[in-house]
PDBML (XML) file of the C-alpha atoms, coordinates in Angstrom:
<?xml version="1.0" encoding="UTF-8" ?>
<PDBx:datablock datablockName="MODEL"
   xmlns:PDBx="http://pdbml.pdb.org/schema/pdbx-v50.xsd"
   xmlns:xsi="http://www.w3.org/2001/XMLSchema-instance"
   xsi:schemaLocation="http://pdbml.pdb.org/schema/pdbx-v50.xsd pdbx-v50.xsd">
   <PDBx:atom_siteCategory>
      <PDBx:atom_site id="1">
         <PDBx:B_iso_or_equiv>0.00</PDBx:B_iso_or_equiv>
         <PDBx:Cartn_x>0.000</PDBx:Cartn_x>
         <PDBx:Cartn_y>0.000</PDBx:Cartn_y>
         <PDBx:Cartn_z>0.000</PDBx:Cartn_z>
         <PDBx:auth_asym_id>A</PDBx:auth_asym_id>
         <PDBx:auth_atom_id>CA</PDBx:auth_atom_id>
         <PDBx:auth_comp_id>UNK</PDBx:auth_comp_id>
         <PDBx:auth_seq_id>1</PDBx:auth_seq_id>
         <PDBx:group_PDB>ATOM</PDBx:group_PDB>
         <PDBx:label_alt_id xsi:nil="true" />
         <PDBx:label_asym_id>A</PDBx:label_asym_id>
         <PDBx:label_atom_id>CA</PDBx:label_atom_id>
         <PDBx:label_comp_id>UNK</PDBx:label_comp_id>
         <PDBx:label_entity_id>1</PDBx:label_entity_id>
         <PDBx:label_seq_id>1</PDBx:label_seq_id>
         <PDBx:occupancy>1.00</PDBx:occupancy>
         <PDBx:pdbx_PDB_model_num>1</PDBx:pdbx_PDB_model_num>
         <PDBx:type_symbol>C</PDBx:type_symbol>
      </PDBx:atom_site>
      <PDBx:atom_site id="2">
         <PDBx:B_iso_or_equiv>0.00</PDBx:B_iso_or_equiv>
         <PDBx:Cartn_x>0.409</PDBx:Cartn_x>
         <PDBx:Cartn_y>3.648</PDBx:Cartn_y>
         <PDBx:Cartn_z>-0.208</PDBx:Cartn_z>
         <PDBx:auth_asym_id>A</PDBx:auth_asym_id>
         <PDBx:auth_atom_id>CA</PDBx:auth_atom_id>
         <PDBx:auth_comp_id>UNK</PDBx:auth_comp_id>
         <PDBx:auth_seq_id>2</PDBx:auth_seq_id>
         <PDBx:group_PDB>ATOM</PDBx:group_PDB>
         <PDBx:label_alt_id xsi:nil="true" />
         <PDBx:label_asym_id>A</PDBx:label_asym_id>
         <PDBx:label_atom_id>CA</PDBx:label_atom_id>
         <PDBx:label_comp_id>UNK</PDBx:label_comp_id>
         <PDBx:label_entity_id>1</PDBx:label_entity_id>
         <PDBx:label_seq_id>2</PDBx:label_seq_id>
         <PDBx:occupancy>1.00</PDBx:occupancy>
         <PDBx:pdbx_PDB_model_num>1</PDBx:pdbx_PDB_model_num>
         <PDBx:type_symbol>C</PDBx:type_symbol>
      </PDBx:atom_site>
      <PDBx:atom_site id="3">
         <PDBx:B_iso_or_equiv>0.00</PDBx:B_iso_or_equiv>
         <PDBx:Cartn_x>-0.509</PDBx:Cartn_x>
         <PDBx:Cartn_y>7.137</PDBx:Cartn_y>
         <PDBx:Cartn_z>0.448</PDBx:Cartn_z>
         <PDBx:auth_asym_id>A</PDBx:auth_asym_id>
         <PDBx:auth_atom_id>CA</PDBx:auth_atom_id>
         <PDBx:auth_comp_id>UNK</PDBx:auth_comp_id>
         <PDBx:auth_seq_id>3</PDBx:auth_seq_id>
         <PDBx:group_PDB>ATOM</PDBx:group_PDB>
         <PDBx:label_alt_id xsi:nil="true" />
         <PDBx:label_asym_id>A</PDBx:label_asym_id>
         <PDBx:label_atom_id>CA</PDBx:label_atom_id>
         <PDBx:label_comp_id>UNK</PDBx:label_comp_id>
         <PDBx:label_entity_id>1</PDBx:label_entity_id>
         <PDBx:label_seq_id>3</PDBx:label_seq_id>
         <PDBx:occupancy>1.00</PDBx:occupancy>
         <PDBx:pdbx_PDB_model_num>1</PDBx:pdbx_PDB_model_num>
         <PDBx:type_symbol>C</PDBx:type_symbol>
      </PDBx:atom_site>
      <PDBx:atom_site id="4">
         <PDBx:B_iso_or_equiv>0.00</PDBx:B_iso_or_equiv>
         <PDBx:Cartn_x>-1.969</PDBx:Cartn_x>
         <PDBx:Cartn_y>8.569</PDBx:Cartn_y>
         <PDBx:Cartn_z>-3.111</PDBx:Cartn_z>
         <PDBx:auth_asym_id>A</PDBx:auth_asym_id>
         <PDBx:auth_atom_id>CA</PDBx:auth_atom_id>
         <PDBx:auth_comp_id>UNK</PDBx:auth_comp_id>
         <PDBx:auth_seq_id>4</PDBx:auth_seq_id>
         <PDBx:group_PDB>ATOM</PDBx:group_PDB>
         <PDBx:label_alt_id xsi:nil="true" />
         <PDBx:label_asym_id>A</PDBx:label_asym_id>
         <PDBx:label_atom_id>CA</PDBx:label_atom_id>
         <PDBx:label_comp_id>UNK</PDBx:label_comp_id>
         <PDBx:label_entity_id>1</PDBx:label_entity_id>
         <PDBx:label_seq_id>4</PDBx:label_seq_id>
         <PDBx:occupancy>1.00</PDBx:occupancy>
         <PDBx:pdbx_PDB_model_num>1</PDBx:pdbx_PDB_model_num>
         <PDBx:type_symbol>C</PDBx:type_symbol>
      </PDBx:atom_site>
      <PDBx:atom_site id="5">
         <PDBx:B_iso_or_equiv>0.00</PDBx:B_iso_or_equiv>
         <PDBx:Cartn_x>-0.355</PDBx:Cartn_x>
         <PDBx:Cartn_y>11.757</PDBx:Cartn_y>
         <PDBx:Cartn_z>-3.841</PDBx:Cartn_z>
         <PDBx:auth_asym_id>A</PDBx:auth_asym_id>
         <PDBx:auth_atom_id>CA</PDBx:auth_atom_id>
         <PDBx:auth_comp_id>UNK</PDBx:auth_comp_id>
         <PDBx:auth_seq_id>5</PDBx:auth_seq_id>
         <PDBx:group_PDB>ATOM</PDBx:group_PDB>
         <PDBx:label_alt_id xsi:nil="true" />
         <PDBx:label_asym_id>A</PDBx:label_asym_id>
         <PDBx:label_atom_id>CA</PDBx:label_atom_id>
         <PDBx:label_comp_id>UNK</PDBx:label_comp_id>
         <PDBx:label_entity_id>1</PDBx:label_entity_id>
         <PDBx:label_seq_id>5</PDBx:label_seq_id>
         <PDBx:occupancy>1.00</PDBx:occupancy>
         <PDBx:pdbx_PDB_model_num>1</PDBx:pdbx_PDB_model_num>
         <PDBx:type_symbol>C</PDBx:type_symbol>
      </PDBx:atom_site>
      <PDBx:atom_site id="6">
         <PDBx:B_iso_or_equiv>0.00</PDBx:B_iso_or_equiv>
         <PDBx:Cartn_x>1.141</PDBx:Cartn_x>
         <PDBx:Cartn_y>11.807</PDBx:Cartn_y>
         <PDBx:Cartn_z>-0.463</PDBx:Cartn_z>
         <PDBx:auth_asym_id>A</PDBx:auth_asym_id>
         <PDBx:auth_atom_id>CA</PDBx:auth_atom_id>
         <PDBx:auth_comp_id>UNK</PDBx:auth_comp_id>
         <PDBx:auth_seq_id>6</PDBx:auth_seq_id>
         <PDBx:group_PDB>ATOM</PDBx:group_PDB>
         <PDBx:label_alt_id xsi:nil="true" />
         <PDBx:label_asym_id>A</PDBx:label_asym_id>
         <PDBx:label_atom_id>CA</PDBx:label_atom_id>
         <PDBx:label_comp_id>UNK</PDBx:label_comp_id>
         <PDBx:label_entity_id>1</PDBx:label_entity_id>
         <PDBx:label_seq_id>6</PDBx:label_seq_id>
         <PDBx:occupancy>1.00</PDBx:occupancy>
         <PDBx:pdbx_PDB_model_num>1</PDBx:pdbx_PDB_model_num>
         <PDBx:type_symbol>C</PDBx:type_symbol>
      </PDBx:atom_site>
      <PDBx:atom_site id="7">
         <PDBx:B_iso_or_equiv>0.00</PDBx:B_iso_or_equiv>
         <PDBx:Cartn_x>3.219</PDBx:Cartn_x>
         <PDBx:Cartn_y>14.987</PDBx:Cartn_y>
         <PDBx:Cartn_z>-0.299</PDBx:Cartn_z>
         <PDBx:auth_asym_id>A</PDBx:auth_asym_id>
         <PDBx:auth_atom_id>CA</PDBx:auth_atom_id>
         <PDBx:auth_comp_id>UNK</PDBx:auth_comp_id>
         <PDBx:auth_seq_id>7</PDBx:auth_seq_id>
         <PDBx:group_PDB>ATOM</PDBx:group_PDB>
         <PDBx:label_alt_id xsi:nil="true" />
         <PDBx:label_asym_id>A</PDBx:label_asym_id>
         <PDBx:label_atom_id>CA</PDBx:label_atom_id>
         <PDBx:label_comp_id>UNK</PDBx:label_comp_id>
         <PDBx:label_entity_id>1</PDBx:label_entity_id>
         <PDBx:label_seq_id>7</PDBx:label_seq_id>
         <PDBx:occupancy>1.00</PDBx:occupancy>
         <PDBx:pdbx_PDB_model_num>1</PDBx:pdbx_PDB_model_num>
         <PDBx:type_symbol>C</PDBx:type_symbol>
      </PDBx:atom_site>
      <PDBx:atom_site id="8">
         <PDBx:B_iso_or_equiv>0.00</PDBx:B_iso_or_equiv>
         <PDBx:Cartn_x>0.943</PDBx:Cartn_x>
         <PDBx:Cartn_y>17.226</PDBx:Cartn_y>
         <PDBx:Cartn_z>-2.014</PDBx:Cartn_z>
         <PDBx:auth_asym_id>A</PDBx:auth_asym_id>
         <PDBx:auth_atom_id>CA</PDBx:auth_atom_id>
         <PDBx:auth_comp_id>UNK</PDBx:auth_comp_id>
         <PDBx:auth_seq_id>8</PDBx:auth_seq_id>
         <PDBx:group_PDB>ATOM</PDBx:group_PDB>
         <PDBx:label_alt_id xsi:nil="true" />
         <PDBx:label_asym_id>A</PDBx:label_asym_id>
         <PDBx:label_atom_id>CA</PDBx:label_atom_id>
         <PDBx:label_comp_id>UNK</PDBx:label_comp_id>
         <PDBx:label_entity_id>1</PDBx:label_entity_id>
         <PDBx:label_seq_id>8</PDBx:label_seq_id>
         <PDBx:occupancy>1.00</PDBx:occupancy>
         <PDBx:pdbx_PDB_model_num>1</PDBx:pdbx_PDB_model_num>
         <PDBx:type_symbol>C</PDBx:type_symbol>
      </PDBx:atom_site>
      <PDBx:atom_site id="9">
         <PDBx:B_iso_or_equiv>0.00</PDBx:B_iso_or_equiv>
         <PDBx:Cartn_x>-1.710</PDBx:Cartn_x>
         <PDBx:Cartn_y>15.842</PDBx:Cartn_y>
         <PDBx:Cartn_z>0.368</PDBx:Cartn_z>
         <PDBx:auth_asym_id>A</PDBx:auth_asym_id>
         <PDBx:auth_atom_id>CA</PDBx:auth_atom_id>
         <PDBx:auth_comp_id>UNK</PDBx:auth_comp_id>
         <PDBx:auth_seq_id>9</PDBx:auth_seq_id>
         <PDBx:group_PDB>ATOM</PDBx:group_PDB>
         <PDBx:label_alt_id xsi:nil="true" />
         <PDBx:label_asym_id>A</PDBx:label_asym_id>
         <PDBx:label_atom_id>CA</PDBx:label_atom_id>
         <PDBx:label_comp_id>UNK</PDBx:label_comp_id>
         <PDBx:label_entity_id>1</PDBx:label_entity_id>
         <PDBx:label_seq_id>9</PDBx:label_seq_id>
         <PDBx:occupancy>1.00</PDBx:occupancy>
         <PDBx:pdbx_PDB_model_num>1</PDBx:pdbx_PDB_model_num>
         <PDBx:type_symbol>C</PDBx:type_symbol>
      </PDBx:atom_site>
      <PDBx:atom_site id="10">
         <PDBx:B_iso_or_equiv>0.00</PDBx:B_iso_or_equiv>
         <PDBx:Cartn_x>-0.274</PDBx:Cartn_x>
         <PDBx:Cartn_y>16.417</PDBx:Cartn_y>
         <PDBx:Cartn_z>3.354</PDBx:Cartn_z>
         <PDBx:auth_asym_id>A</PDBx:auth_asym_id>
         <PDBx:auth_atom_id>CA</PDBx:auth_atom_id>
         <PDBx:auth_comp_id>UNK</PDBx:auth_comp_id>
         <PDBx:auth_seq_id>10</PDBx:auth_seq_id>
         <PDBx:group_PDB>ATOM</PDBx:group_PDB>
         <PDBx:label_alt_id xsi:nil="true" />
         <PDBx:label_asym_id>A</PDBx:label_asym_id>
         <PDBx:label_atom_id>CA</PDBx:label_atom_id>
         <PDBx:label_comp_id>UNK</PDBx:label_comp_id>
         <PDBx:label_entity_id>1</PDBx:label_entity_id>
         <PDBx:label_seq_id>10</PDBx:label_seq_id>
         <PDBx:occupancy>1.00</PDBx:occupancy>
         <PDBx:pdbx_PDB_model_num>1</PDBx:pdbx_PDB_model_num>
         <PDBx:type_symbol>C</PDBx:type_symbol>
      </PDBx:atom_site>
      <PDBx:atom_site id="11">
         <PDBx:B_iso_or_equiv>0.00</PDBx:B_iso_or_equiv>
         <PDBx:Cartn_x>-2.695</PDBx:Cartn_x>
         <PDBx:Cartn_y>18.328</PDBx:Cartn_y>
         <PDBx:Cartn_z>5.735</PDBx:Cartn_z>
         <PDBx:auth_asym_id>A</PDBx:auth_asym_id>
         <PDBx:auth_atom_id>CA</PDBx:auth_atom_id>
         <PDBx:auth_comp_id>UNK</PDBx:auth_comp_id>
         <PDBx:auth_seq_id>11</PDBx:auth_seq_id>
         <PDBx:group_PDB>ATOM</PDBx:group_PDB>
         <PDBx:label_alt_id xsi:nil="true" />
         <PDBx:label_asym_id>A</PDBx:label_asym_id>
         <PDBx:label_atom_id>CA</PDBx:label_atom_id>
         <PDBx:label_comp_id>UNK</PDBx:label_comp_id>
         <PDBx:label_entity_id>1</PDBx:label_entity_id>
         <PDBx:label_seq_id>11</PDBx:label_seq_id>
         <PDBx:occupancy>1.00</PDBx:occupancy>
         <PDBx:pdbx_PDB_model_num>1</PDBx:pdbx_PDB_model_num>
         <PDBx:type_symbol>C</PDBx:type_symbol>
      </PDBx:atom_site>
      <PDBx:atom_site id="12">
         <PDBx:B_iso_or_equiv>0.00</PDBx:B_iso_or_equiv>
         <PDBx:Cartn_x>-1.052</PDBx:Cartn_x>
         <PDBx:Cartn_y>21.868</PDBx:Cartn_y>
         <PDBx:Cartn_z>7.513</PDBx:Cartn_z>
         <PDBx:auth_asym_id>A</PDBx:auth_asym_id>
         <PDBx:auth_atom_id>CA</PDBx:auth_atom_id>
         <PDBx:auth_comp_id>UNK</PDBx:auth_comp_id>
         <PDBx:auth_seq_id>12</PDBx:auth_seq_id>
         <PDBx:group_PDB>ATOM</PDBx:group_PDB>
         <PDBx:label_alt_id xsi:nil="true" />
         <PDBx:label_asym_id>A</PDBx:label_asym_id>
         <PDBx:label_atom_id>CA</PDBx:label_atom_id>
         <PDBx:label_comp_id>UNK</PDBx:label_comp_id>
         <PDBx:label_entity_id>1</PDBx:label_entity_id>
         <PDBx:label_seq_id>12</PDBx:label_seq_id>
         <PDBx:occupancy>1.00</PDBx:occupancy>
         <PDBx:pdbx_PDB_model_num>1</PDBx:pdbx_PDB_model_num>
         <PDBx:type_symbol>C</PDBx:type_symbol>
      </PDBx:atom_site>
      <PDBx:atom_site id="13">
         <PDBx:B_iso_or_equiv>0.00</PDBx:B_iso_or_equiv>
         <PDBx:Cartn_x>-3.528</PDBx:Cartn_x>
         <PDBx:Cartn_y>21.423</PDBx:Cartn_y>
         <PDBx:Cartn_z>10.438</PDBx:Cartn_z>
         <PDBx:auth_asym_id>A</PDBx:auth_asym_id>
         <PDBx:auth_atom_id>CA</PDBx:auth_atom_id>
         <PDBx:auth_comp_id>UNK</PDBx:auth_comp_id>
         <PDBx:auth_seq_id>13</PDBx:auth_seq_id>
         <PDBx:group_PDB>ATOM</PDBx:group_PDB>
         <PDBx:label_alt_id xsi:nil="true" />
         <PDBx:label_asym_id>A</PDBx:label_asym_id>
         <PDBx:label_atom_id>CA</PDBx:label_atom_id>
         <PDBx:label_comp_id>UNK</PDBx:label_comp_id>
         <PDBx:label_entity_id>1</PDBx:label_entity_id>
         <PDBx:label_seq_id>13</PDBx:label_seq_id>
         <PDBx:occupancy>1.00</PDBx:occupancy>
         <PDBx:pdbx_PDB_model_num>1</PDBx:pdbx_PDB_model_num>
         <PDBx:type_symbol>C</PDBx:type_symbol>
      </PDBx:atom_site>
      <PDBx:atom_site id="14">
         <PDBx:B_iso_or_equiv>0.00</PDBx:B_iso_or_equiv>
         <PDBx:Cartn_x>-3.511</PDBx:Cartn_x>
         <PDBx:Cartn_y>17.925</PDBx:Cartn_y>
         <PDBx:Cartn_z>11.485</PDBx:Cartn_z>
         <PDBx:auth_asym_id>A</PDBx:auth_asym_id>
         <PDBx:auth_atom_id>CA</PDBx:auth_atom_id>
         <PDBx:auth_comp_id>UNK</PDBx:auth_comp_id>
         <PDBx:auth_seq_id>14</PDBx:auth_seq_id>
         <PDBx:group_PDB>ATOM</PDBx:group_PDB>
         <PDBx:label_alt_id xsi:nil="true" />
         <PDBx:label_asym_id>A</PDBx:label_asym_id>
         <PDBx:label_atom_id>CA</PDBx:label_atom_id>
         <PDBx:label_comp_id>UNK</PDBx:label_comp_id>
         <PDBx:label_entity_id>1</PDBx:label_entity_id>
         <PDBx:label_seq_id>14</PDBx:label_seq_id>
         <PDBx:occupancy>1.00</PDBx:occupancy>
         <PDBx:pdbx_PDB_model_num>1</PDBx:pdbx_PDB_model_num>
         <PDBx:type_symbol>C</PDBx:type_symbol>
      </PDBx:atom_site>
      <PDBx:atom_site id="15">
         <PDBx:B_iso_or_equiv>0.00</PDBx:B_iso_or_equiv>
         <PDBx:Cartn_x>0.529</PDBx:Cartn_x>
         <PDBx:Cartn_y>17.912</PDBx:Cartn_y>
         <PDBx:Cartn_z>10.989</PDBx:Cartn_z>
         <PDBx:auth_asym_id>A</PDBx:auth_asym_id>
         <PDBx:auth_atom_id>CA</PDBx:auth_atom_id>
         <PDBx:auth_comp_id>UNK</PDBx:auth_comp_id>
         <PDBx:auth_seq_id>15</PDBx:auth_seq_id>
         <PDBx:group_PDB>ATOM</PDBx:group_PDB>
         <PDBx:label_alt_id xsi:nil="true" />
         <PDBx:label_asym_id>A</PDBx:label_asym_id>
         <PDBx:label_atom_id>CA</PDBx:label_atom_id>
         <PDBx:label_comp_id>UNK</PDBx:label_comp_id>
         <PDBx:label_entity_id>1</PDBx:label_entity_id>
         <PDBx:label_seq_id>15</PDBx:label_seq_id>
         <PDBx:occupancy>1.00</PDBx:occupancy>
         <PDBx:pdbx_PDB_model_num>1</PDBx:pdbx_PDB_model_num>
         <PDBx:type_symbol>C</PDBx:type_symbol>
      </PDBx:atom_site>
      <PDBx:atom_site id="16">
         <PDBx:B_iso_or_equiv>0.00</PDBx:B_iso_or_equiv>
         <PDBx:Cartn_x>0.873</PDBx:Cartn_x>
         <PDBx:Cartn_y>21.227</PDBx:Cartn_y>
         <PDBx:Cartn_z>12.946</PDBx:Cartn_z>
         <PDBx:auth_asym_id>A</PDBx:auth_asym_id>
         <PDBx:auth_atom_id>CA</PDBx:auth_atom_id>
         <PDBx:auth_comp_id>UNK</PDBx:auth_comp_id>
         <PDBx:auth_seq_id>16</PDBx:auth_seq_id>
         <PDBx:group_PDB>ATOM</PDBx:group_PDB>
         <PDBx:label_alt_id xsi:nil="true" />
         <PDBx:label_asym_id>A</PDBx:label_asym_id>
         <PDBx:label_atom_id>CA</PDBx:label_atom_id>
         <PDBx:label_comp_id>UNK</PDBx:label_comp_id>
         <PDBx:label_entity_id>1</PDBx:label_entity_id>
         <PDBx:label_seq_id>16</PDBx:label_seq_id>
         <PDBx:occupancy>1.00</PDBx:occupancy>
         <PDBx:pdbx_PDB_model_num>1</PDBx:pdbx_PDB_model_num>
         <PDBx:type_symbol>C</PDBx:type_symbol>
      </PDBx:atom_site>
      <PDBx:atom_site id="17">
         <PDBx:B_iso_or_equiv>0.00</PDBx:B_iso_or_equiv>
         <PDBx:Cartn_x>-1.080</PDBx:Cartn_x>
         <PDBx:Cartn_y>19.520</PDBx:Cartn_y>
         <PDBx:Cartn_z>15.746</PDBx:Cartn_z>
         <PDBx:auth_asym_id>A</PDBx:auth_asym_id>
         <PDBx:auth_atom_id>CA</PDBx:auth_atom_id>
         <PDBx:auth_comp_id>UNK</PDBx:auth_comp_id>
         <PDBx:auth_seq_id>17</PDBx:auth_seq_id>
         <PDBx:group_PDB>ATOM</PDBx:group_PDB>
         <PDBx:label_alt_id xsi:nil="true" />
         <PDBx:label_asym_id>A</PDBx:label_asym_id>
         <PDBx:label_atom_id>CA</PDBx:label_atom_id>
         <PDBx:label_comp_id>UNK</PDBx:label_comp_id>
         <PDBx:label_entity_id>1</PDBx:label_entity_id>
         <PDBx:label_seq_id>17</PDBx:label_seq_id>
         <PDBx:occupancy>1.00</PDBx:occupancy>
         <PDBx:pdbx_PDB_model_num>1</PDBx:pdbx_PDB_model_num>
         <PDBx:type_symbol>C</PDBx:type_symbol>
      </PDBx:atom_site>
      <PDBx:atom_site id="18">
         <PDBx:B_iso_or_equiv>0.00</PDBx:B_iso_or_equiv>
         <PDBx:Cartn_x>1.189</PDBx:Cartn_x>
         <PDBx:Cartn_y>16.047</PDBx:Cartn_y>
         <PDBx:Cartn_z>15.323</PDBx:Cartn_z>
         <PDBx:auth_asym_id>A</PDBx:auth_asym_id>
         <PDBx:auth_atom_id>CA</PDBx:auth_atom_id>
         <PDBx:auth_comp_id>UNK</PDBx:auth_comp_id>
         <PDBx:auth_seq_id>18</PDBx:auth_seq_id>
         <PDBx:group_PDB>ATOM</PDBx:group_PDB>
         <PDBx:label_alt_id xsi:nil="true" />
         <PDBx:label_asym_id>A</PDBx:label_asym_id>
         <PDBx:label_atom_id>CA</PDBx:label_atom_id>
         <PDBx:label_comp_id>UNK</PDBx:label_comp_id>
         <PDBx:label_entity_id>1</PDBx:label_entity_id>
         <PDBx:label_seq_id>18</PDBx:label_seq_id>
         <PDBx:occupancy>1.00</PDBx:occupancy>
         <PDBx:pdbx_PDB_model_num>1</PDBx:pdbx_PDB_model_num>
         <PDBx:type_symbol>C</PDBx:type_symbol>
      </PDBx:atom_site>
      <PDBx:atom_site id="19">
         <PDBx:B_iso_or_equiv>0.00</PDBx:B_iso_or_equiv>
         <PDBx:Cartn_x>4.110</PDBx:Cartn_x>
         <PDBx:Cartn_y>18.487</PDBx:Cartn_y>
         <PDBx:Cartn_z>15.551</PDBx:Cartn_z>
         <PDBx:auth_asym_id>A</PDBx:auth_asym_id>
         <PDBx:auth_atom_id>CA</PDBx:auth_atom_id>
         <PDBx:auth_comp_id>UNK</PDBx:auth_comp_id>
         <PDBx:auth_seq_id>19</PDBx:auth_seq_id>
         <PDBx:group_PDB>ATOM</PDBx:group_PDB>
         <PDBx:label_alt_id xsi:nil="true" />
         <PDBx:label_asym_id>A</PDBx:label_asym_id>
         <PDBx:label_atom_id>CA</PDBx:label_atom_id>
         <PDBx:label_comp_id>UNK</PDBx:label_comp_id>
         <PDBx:label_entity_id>1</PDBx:label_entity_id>
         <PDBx:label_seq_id>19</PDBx:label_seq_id>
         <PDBx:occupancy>1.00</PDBx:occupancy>
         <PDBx:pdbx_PDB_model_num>1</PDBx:pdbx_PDB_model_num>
         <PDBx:type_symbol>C</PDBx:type_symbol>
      </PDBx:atom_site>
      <PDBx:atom_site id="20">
         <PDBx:B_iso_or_equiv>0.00</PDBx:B_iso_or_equiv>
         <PDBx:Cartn_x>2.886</PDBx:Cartn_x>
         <PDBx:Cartn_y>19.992</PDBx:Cartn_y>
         <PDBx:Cartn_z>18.645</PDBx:Cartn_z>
         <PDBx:auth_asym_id>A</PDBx:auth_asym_id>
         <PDBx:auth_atom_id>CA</PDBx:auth_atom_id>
         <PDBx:auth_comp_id>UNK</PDBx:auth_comp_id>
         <PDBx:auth_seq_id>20</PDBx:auth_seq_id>
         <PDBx:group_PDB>ATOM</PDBx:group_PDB>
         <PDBx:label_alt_id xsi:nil="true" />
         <PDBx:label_asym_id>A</PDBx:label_asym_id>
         <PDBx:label_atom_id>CA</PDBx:label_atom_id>
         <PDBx:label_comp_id>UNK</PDBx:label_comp_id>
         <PDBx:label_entity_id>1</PDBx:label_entity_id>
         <PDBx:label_seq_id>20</PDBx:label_seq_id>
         <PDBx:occupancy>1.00</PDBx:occupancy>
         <PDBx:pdbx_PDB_model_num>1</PDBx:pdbx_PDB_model_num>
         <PDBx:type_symbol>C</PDBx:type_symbol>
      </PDBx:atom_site>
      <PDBx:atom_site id="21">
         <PDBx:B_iso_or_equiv>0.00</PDBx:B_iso_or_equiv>
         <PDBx:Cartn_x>3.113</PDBx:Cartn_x>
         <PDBx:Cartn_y>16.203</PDBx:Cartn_y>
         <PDBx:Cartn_z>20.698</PDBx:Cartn_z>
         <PDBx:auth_asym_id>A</PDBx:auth_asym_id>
         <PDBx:auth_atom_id>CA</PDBx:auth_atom_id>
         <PDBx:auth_comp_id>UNK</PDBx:auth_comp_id>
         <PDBx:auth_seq_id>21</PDBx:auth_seq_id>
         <PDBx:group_PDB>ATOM</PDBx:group_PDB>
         <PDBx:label_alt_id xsi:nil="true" />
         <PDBx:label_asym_id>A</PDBx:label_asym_id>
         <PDBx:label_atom_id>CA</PDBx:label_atom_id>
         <PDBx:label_comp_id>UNK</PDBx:label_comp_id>
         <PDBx:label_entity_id>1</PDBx:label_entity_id>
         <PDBx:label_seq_id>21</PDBx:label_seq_id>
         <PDBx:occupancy>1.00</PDBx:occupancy>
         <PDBx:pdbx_PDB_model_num>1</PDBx:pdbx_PDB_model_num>
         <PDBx:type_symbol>C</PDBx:type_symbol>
      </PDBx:atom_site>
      <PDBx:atom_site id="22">
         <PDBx:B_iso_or_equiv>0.00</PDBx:B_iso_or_equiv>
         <PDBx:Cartn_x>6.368</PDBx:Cartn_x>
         <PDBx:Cartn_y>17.125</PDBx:Cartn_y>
         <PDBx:Cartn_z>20.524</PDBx:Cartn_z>
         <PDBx:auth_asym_id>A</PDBx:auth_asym_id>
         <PDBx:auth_atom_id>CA</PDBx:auth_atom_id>
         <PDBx:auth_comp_id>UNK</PDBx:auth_comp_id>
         <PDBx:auth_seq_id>22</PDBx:auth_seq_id>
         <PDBx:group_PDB>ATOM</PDBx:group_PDB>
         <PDBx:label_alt_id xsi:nil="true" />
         <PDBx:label_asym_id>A</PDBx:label_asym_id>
         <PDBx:label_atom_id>CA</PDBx:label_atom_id>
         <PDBx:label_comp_id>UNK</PDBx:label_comp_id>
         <PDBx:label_entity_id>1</PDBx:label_entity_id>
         <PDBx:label_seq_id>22</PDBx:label_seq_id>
         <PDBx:occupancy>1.00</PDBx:occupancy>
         <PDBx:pdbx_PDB_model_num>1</PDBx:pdbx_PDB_model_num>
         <PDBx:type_symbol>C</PDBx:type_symbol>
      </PDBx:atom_site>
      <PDBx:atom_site id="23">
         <PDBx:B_iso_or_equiv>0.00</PDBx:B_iso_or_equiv>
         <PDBx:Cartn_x>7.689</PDBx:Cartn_x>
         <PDBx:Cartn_y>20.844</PDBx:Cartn_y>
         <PDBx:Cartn_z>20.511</PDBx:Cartn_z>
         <PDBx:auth_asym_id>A</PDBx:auth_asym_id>
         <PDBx:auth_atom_id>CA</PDBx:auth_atom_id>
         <PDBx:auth_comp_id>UNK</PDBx:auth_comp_id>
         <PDBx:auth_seq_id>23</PDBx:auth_seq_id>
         <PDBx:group_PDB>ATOM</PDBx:group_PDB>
         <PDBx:label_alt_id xsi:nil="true" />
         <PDBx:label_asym_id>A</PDBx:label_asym_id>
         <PDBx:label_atom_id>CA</PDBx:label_atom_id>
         <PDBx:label_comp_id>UNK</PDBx:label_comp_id>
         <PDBx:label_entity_id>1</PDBx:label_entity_id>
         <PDBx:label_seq_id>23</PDBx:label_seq_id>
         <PDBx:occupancy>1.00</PDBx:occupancy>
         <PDBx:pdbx_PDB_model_num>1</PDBx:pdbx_PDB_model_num>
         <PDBx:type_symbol>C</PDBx:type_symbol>
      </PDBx:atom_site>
      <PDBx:atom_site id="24">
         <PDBx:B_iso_or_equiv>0.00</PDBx:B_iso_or_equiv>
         <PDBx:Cartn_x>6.047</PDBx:Cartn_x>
         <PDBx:Cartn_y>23.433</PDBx:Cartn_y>
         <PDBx:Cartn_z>22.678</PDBx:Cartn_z>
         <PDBx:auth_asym_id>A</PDBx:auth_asym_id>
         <PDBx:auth_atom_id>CA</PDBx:auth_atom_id>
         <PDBx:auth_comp_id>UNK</PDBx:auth_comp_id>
         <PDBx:auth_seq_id>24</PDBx:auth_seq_id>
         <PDBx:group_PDB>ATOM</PDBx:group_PDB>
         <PDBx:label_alt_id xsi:nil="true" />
         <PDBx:label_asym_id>A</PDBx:label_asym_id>
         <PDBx:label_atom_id>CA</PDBx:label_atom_id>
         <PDBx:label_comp_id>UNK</PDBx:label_comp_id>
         <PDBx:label_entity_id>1</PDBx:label_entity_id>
         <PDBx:label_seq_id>24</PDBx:label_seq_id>
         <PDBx:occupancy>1.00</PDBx:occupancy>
         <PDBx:pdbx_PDB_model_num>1</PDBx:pdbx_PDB_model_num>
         <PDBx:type_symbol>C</PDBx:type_symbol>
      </PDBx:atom_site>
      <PDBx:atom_site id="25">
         <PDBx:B_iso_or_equiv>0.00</PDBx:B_iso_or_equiv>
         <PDBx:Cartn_x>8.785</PDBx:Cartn_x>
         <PDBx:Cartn_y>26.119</PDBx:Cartn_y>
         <PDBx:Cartn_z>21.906</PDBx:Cartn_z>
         <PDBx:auth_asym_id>A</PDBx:auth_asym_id>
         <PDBx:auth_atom_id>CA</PDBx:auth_atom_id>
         <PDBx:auth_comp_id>UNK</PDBx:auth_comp_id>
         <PDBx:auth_seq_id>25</PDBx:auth_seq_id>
         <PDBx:group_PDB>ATOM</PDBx:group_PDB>
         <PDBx:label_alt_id xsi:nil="true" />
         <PDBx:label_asym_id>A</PDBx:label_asym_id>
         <PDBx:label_atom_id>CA</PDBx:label_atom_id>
         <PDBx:label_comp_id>UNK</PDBx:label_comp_id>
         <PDBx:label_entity_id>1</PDBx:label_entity_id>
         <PDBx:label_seq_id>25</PDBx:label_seq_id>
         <PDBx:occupancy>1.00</PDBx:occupancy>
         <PDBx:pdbx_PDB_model_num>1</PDBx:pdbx_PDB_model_num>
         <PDBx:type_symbol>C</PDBx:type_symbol>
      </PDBx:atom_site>
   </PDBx:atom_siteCategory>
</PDBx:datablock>
């Protein structure tokens, strides 16, 4: 399996959430 068009498919909220699990600078 794979992600279809992955990169250009990437979603800015739901990774800038992921990304704040681990950064709170």
């Amino acid at each position: 399996g794979d992600v279809h068009h992955f990169f250009p498919s990437i979603n800015h909220d739901f990774l800038k959430r992921q990304i704040r699990r681990t950064i709170s600078d």
